[in-house]
C-alpha atoms as a PDB file:
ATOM      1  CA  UNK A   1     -11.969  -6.868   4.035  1.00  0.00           C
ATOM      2  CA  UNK A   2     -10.757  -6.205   0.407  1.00  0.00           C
ATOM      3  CA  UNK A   3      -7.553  -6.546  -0.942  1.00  0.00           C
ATOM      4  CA  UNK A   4      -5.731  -4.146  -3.040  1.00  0.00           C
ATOM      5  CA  UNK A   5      -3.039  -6.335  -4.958  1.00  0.00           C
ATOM      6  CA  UNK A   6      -1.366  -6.557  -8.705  1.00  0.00           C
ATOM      7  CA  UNK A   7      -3.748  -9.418 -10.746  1.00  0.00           C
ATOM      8  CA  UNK A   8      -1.777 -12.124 -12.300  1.00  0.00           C
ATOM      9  CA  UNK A   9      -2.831 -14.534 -14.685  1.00  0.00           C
ATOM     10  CA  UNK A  10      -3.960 -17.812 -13.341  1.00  0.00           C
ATOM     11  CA  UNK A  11      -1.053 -19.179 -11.910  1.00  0.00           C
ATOM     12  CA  UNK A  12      -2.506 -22.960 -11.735  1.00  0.00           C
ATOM     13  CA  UNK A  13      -3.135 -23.424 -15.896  1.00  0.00           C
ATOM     14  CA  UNK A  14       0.676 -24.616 -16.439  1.00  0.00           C
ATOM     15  CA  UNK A  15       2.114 -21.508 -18.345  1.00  0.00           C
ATOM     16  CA  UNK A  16       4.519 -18.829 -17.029  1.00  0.00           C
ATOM     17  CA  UNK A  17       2.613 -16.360 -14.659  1.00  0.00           C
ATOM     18  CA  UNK A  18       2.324 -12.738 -15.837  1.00  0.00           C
ATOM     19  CA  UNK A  19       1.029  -9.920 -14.292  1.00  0.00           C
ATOM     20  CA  UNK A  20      -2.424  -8.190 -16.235  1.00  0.00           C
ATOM     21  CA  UNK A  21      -2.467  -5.402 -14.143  1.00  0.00           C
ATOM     22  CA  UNK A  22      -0.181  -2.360 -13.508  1.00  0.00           C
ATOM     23  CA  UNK A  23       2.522  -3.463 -10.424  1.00  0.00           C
ATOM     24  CA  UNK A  24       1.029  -2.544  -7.372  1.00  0.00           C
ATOM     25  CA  UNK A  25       3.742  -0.406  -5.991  1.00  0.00           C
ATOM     26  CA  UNK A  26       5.209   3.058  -4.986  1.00  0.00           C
ATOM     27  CA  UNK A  27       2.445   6.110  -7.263  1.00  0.00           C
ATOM     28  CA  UNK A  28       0.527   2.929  -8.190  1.00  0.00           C
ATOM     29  CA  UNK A  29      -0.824   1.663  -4.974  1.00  0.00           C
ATOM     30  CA  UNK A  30      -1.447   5.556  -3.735  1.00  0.00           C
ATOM     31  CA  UNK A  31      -3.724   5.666  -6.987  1.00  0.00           C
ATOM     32  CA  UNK A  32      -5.355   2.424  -6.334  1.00  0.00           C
ATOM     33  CA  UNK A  33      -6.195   3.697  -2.748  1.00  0.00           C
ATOM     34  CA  UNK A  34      -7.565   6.768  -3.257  1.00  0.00           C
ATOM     35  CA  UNK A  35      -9.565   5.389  -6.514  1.00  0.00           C
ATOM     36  CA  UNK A  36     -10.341   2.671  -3.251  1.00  0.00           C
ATOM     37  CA  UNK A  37     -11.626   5.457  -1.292  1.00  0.00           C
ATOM     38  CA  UNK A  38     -13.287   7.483  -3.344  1.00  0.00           C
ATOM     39  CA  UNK A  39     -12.500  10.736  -1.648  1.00  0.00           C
ATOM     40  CA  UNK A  40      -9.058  12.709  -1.435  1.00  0.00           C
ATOM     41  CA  UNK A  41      -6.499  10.968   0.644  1.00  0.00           C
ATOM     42  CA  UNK A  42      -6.322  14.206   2.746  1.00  0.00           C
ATOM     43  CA  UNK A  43      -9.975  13.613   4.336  1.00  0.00           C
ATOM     44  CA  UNK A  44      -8.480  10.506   5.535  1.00  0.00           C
ATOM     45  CA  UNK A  45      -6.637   9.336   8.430  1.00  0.00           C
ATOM     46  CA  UNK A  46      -3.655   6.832   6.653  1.00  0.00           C
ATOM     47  CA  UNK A  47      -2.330   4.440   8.671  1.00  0.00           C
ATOM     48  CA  UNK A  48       0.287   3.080   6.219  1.00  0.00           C
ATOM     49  CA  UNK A  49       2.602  -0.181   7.366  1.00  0.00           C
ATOM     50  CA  UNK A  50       5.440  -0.460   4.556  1.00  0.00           C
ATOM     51  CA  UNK A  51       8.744  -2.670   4.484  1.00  0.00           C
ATOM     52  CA  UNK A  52      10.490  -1.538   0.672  1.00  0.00           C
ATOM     53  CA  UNK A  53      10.551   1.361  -1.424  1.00  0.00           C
ATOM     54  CA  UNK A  54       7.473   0.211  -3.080  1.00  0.00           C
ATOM     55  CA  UNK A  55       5.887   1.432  -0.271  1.00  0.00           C
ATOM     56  CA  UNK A  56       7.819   4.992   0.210  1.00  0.00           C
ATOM     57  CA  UNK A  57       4.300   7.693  -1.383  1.00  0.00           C
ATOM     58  CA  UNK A  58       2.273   5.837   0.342  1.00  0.00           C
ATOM     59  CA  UNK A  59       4.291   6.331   4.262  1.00  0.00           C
ATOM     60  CA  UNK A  60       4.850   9.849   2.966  1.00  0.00           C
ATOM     61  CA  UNK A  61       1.045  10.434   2.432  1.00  0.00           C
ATOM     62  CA  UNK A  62       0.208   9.007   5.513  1.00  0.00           C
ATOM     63  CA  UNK A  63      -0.852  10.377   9.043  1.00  0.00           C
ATOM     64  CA  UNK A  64       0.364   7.776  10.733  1.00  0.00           C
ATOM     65  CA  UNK A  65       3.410   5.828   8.782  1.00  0.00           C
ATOM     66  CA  UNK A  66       4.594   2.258   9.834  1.00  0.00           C
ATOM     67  CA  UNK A  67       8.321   1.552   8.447  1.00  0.00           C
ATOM     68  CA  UNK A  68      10.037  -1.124   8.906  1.00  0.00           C
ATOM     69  CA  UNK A  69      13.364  -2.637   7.394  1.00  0.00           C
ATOM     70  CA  UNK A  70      13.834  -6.294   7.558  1.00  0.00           C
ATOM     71  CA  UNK A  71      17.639  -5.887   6.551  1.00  0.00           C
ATOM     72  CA  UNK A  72      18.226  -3.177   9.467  1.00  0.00           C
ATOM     73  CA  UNK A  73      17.363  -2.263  12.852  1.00  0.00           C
ATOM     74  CA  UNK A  74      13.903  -0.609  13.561  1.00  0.00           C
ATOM     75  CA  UNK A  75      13.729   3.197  13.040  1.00  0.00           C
ATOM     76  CA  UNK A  76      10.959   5.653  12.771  1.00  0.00           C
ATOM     77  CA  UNK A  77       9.552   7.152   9.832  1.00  0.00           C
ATOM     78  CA  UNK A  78       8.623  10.974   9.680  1.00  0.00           C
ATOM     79  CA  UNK A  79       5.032  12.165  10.351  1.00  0.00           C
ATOM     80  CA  UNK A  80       3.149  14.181   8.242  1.00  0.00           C
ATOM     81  CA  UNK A  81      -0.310  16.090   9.413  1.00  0.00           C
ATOM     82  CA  UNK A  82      -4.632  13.896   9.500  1.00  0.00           C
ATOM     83  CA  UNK A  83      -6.023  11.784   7.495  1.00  0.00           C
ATOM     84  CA  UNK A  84      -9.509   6.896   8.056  1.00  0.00           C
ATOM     85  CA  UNK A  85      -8.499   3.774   6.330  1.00  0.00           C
ATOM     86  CA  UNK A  86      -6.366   1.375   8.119  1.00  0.00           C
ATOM     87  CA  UNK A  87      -3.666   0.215   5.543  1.00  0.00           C
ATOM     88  CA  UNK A  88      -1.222  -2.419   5.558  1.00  0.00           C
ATOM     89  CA  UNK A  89       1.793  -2.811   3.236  1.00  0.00           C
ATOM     90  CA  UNK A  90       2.686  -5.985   1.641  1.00  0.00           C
ATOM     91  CA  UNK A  91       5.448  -6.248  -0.885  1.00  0.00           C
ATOM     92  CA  UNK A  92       3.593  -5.038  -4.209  1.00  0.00           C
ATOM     93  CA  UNK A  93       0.235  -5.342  -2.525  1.00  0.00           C
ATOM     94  CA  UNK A  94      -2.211  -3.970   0.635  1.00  0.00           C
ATOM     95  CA  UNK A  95      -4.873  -4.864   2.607  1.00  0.00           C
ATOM     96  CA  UNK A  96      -7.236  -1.964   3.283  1.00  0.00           C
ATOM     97  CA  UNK A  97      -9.595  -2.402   6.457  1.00  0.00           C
ATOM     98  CA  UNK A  98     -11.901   0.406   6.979  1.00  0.00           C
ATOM     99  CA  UNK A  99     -14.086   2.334   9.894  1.00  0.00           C
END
């Protein structure tokens, strides 16, 4: 399993942490997957699991989208059309887990 996350600077040397890589959220972690991937996003069935807006282009380019609020009652997101990576949102970050 490899993790797709922002990089931070080492957050045990004493000084403020800081991130020293790009946020990984909303067109950011879509580019970080595919780049992941190495292939098109639309060879590959998505299933995306996302709790913010952070996670909003990746549900929406996504076979199978996961949303779920933790400040509202469960609803379903909108399906788009095929795509094989297991993904799973975290806030800023994802776990990818491949077939």
């Amino acid at each position: 399993m490899e993790l797709i996350a922002t990089e931070t600077t080492d957050p045990c040397d004493g000084t403020p942490i800081k991130l020293s890589s790009p946020n990984c959220k909303g067109p950011e972690k879509l580019r970080r997957l595919q780049t992941w991937l190495q292939e098109p996003l639309n060879s590959t069935e998505l299933h995306a699991y996302g709790d913010s807006r952070g996670d909003r282009e990746l549900l929406q380019s996504s076979v199978h989208p996961h949303w779920r609020s933790f400040s509202a009652p469960d609803r379903p997101y909108p399906s788009p059309p095929n795509k094989i990576a297991f993904l799973v949102g975290l806030p800023a970050c994802a776990k990818i887990i491949s077939h």
